[in-house]
PDB file of N, CA and C in Angstrom:
ATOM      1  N   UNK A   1     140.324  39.655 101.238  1.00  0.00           N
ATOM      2  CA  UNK A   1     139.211  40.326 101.903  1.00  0.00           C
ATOM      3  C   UNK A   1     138.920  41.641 101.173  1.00  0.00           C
ATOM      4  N   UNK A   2     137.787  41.690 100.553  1.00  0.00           N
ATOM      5  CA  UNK A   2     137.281  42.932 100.157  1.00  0.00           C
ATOM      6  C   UNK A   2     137.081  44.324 101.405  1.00  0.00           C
ATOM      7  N   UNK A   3     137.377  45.057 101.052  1.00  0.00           N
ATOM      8  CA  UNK A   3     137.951  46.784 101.741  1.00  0.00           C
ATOM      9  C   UNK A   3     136.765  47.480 101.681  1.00  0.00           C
ATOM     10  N   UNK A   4     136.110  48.506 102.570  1.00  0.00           N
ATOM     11  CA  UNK A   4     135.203  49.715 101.812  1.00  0.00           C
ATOM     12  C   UNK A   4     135.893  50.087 100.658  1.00  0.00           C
ATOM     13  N   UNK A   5     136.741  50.491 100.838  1.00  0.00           N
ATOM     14  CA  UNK A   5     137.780  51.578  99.261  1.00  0.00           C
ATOM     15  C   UNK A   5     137.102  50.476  98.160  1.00  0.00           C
ATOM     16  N   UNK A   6     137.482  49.019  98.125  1.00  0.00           N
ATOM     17  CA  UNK A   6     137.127  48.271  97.084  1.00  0.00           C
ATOM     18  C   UNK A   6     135.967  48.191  96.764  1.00  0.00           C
ATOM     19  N   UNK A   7     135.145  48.248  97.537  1.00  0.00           N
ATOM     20  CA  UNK A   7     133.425  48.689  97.133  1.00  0.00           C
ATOM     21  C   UNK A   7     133.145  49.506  96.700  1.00  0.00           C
ATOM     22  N   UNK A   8     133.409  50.693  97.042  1.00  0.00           N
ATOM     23  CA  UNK A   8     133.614  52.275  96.612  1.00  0.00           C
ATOM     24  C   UNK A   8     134.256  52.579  95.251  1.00  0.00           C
ATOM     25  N   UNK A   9     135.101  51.705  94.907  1.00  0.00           N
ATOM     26  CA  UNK A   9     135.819  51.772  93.854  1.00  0.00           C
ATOM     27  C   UNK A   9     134.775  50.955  92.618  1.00  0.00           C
ATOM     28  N   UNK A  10     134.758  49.724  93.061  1.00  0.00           N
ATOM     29  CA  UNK A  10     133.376  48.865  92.190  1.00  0.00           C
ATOM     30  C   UNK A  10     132.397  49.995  91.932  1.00  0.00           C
ATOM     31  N   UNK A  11     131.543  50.660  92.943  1.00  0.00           N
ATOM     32  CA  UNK A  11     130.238  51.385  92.492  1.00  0.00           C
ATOM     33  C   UNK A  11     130.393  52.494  91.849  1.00  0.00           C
ATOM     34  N   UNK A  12     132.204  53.306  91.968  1.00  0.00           N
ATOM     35  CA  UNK A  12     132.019  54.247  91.261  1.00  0.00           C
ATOM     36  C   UNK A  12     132.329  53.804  89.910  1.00  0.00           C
ATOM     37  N   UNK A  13     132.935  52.596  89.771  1.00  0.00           N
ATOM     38  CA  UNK A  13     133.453  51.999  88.056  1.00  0.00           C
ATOM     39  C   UNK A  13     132.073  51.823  87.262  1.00  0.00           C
ATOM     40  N   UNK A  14     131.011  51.566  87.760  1.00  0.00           N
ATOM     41  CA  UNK A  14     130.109  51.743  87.095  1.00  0.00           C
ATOM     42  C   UNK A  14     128.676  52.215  87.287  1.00  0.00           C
ATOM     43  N   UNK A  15     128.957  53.409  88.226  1.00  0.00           N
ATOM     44  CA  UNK A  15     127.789  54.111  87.840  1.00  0.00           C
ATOM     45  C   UNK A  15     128.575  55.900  88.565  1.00  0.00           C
ATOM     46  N   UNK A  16     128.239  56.791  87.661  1.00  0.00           N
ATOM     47  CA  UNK A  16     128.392  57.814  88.023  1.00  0.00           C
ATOM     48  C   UNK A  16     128.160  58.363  89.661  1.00  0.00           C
ATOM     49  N   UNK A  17     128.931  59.193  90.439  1.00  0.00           N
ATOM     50  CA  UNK A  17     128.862  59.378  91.934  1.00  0.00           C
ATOM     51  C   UNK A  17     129.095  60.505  91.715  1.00  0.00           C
ATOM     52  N   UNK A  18     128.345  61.225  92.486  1.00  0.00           N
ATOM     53  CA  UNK A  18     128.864  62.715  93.236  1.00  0.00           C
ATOM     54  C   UNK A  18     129.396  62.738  94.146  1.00  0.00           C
ATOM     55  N   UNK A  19     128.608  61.737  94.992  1.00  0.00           N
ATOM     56  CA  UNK A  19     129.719  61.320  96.634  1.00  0.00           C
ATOM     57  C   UNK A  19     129.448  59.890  96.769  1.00  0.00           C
ATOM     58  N   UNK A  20     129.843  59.443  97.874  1.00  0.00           N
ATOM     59  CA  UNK A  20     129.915  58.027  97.998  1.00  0.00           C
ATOM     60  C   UNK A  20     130.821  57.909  99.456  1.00  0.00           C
ATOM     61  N   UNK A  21     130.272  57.115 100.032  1.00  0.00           N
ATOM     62  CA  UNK A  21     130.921  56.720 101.166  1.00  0.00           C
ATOM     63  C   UNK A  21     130.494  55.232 101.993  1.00  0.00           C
ATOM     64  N   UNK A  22     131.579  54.282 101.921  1.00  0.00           N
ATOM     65  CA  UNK A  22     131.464  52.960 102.374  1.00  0.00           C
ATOM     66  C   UNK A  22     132.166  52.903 103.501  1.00  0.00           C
ATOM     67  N   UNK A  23     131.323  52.083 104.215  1.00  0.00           N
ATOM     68  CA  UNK A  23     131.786  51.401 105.548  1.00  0.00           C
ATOM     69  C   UNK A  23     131.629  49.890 106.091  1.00  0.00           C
ATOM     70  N   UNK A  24     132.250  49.522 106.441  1.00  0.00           N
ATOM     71  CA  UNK A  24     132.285  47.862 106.177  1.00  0.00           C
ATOM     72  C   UNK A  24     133.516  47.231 107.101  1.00  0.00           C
ATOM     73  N   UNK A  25     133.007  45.713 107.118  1.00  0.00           N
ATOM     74  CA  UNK A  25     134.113  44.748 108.008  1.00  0.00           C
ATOM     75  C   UNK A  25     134.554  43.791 106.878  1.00  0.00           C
ATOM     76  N   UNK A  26     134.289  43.935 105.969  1.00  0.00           N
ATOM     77  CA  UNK A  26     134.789  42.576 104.982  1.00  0.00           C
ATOM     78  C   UNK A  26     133.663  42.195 104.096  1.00  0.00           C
ATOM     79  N   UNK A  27     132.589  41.850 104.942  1.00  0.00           N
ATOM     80  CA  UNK A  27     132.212  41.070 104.280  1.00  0.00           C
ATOM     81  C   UNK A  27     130.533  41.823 104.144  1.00  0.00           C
ATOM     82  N   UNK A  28     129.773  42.537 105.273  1.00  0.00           N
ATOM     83  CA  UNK A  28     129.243  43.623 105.289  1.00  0.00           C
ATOM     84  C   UNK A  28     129.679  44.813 105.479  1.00  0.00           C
ATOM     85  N   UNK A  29     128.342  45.707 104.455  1.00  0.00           N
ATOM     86  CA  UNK A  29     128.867  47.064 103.939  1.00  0.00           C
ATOM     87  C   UNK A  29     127.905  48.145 104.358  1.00  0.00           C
ATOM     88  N   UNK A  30     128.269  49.248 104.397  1.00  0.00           N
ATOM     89  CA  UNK A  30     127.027  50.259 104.473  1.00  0.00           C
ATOM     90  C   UNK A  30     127.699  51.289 103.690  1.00  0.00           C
ATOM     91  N   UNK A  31     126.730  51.576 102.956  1.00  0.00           N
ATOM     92  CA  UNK A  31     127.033  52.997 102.089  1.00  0.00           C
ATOM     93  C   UNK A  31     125.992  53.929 101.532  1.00  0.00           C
ATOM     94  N   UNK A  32     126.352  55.494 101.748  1.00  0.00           N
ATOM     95  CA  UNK A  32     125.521  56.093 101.252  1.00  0.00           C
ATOM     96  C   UNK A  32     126.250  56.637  99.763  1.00  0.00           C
ATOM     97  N   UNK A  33     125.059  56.927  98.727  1.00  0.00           N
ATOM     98  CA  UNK A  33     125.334  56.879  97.209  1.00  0.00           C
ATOM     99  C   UNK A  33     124.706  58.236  96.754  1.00  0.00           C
ATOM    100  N   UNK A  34     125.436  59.119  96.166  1.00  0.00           N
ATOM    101  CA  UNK A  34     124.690  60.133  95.773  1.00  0.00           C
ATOM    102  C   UNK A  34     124.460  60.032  94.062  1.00  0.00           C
ATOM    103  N   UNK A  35     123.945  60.095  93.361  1.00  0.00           N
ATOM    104  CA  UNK A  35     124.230  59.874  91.668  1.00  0.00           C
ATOM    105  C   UNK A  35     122.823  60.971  90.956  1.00  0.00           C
ATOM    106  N   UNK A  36     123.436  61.499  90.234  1.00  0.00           N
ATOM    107  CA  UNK A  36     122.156  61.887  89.433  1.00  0.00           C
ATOM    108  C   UNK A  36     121.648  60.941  88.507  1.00  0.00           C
ATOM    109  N   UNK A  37     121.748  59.698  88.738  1.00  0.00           N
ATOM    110  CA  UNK A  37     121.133  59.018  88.126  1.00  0.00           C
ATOM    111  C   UNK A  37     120.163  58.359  88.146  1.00  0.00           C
ATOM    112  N   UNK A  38     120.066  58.346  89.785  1.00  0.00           N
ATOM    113  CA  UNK A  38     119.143  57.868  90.782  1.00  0.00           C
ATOM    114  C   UNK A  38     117.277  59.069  90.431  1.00  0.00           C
ATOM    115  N   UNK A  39     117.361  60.072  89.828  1.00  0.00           N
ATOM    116  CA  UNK A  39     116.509  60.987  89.706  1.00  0.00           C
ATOM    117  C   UNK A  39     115.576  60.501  88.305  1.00  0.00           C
ATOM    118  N   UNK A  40     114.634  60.381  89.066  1.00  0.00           N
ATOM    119  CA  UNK A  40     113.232  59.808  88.746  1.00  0.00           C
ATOM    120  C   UNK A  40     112.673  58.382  88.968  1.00  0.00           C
ATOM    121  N   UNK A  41     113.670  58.009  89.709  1.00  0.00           N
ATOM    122  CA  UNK A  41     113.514  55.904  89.979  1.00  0.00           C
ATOM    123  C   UNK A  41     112.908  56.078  91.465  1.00  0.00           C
ATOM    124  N   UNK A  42     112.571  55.068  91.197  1.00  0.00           N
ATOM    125  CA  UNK A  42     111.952  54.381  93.080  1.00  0.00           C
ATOM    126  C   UNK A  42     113.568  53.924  93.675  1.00  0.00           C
ATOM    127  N   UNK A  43     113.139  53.853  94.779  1.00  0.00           N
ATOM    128  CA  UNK A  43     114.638  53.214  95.527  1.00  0.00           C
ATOM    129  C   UNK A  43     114.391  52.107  95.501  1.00  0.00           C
ATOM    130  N   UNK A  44     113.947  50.752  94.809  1.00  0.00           N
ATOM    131  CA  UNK A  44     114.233  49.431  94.114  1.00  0.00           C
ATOM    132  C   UNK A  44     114.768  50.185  92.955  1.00  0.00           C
ATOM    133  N   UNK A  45     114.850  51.128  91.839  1.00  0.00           N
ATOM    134  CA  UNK A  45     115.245  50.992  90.606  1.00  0.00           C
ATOM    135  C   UNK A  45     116.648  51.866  90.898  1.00  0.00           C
ATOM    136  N   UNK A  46     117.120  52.205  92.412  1.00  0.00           N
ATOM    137  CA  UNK A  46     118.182  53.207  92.660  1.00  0.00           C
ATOM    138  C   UNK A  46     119.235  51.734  93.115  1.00  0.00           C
ATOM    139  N   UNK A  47     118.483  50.979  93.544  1.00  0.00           N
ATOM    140  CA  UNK A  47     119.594  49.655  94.351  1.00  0.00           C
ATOM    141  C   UNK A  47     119.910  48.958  93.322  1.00  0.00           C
ATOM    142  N   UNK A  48     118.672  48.763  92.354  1.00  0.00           N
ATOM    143  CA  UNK A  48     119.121  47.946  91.267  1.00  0.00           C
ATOM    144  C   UNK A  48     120.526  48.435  90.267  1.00  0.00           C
ATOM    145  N   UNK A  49     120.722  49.551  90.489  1.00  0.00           N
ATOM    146  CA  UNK A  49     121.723  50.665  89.722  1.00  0.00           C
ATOM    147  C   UNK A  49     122.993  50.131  89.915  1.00  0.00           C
ATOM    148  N   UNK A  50     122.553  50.241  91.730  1.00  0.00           N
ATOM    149  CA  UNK A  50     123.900  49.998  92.098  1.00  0.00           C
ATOM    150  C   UNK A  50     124.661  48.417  92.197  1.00  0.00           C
ATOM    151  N   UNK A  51     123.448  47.674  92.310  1.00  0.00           N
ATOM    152  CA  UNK A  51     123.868  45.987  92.345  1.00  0.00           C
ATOM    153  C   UNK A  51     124.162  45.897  90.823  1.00  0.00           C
ATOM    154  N   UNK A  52     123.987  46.886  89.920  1.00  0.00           N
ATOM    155  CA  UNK A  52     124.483  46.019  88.410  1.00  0.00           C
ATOM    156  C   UNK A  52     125.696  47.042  88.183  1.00  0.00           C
ATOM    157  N   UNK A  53     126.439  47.920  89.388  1.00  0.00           N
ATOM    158  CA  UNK A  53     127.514  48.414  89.039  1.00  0.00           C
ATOM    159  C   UNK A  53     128.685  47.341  89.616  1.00  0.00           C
ATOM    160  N   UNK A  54     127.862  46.901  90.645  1.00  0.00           N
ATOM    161  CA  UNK A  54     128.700  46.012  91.532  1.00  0.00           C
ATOM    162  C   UNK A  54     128.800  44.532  90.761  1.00  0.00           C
ATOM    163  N   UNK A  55     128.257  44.266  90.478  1.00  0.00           N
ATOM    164  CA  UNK A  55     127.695  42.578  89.035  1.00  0.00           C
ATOM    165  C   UNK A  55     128.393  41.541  90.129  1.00  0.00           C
ATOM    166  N   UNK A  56     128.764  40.947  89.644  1.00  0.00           N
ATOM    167  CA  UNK A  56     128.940  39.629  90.110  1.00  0.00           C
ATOM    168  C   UNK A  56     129.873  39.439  91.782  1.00  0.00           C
ATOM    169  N   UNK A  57     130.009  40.984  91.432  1.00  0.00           N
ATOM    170  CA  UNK A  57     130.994  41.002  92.875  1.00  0.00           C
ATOM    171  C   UNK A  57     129.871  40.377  94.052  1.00  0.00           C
ATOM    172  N   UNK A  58     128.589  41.129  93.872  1.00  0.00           N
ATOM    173  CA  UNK A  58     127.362  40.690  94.958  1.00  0.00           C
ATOM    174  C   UNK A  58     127.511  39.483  95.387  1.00  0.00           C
ATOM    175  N   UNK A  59     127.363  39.000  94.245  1.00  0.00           N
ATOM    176  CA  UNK A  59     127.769  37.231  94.745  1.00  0.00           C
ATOM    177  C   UNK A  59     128.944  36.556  95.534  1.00  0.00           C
ATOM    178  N   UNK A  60     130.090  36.772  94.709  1.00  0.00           N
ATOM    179  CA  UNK A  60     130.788  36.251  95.066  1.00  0.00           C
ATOM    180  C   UNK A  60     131.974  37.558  96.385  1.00  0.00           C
ATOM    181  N   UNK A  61     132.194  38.490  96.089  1.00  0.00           N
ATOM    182  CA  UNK A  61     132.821  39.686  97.470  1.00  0.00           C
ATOM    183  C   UNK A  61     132.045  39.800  98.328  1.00  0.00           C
ATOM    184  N   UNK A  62     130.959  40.564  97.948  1.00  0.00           N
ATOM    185  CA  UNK A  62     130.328  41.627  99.253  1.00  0.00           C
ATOM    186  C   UNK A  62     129.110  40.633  99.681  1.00  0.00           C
ATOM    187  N   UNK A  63     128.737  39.831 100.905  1.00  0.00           N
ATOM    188  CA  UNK A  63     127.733  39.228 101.378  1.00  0.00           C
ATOM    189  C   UNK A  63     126.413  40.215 101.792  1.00  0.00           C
ATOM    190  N   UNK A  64     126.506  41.277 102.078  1.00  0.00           N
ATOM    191  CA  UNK A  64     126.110  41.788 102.180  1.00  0.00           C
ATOM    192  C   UNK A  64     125.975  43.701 102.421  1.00  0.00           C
ATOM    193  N   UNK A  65     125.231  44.313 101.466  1.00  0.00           N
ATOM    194  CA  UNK A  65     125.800  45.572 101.400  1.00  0.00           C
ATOM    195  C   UNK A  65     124.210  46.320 101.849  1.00  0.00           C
ATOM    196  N   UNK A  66     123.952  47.333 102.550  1.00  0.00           N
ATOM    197  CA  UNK A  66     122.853  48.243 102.950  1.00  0.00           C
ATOM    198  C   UNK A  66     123.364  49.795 102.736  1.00  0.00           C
ATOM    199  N   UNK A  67     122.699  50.072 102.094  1.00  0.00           N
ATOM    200  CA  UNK A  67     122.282  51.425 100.892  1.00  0.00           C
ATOM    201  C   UNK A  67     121.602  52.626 101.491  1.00  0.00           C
ATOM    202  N   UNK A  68     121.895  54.184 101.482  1.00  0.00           N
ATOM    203  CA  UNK A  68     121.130  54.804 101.410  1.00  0.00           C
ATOM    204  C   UNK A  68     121.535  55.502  99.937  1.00  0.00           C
ATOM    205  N   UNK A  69     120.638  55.517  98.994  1.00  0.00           N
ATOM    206  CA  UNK A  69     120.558  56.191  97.965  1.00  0.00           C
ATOM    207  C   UNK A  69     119.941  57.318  97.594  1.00  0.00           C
ATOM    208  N   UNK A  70     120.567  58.667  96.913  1.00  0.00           N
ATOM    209  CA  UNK A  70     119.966  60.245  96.977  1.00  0.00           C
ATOM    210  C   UNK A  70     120.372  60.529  95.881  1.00  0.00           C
ATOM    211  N   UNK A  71     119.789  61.407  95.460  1.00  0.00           N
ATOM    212  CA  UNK A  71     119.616  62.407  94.090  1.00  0.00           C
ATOM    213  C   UNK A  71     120.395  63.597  94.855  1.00  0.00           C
ATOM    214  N   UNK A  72     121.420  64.002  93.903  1.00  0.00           N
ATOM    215  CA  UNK A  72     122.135  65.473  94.651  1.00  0.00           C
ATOM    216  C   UNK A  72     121.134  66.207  95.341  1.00  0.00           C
ATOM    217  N   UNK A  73     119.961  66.584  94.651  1.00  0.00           N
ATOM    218  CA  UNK A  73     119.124  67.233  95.626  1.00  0.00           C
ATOM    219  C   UNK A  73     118.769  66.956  97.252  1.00  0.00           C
ATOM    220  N   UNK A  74     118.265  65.416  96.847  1.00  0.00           N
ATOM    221  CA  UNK A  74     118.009  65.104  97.961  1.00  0.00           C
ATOM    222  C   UNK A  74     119.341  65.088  99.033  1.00  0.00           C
ATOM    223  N   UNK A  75     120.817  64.959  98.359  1.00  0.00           N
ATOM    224  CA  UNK A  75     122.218  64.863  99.533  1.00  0.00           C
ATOM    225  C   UNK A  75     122.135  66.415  99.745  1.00  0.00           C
ATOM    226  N   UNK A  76     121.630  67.304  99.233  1.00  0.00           N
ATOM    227  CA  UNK A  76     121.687  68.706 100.035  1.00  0.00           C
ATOM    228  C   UNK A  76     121.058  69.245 100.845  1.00  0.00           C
ATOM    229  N   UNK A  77     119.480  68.750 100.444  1.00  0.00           N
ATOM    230  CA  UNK A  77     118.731  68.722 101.539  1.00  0.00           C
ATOM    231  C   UNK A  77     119.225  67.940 102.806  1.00  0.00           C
ATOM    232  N   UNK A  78     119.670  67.248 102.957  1.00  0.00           N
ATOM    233  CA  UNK A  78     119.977  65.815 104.072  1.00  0.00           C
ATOM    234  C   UNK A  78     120.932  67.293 104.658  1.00  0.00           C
ATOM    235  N   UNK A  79     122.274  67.422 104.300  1.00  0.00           N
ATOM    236  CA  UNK A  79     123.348  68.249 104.536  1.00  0.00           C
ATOM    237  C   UNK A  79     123.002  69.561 105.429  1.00  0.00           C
ATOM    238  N   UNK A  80     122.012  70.425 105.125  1.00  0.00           N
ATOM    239  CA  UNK A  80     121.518  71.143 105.469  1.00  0.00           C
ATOM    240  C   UNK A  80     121.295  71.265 107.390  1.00  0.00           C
TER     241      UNK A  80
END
């Protein structure tokens, strides 16, 4: 059974995080993603980031994962 930690661990192996935080039963996930990498994309080109950090796990681990994705800016504003 795939873990939050193990998701968390997948998205930070391949894509840079400032923060990150997963929550999940196994098999669905929720996580919010902070990355400066995410800065200048639409949030299709911020999910896509993260489904090709995650690769094949999508398929076959995580059935389903729901995203909020932010630009440090935008996680400070939120924080505030």
């Amino acid at each position: 059974m795939v873990l939050p930690d193990d998701v968390k661990r997948y998205i930070e192996q391949g894509l840079d995080c400032e923060h990150i935080e997963v929550q999940g039963d196994g098999h669905h996930f929720e996580a919010v993603i902070v990355s400066a990498a995410f800065r200048g994309k639409n949030r299709v080109q911020q999910h896509q980031l993260v489904y090709k950090a995650l690769g094949q796990r999508m398929r076959e681990e995580i059935h389903a994962l729901s995203m909020q994705t932010l630009t440090p800016e935008d996680w400070a504003s939120v924080r505030k």
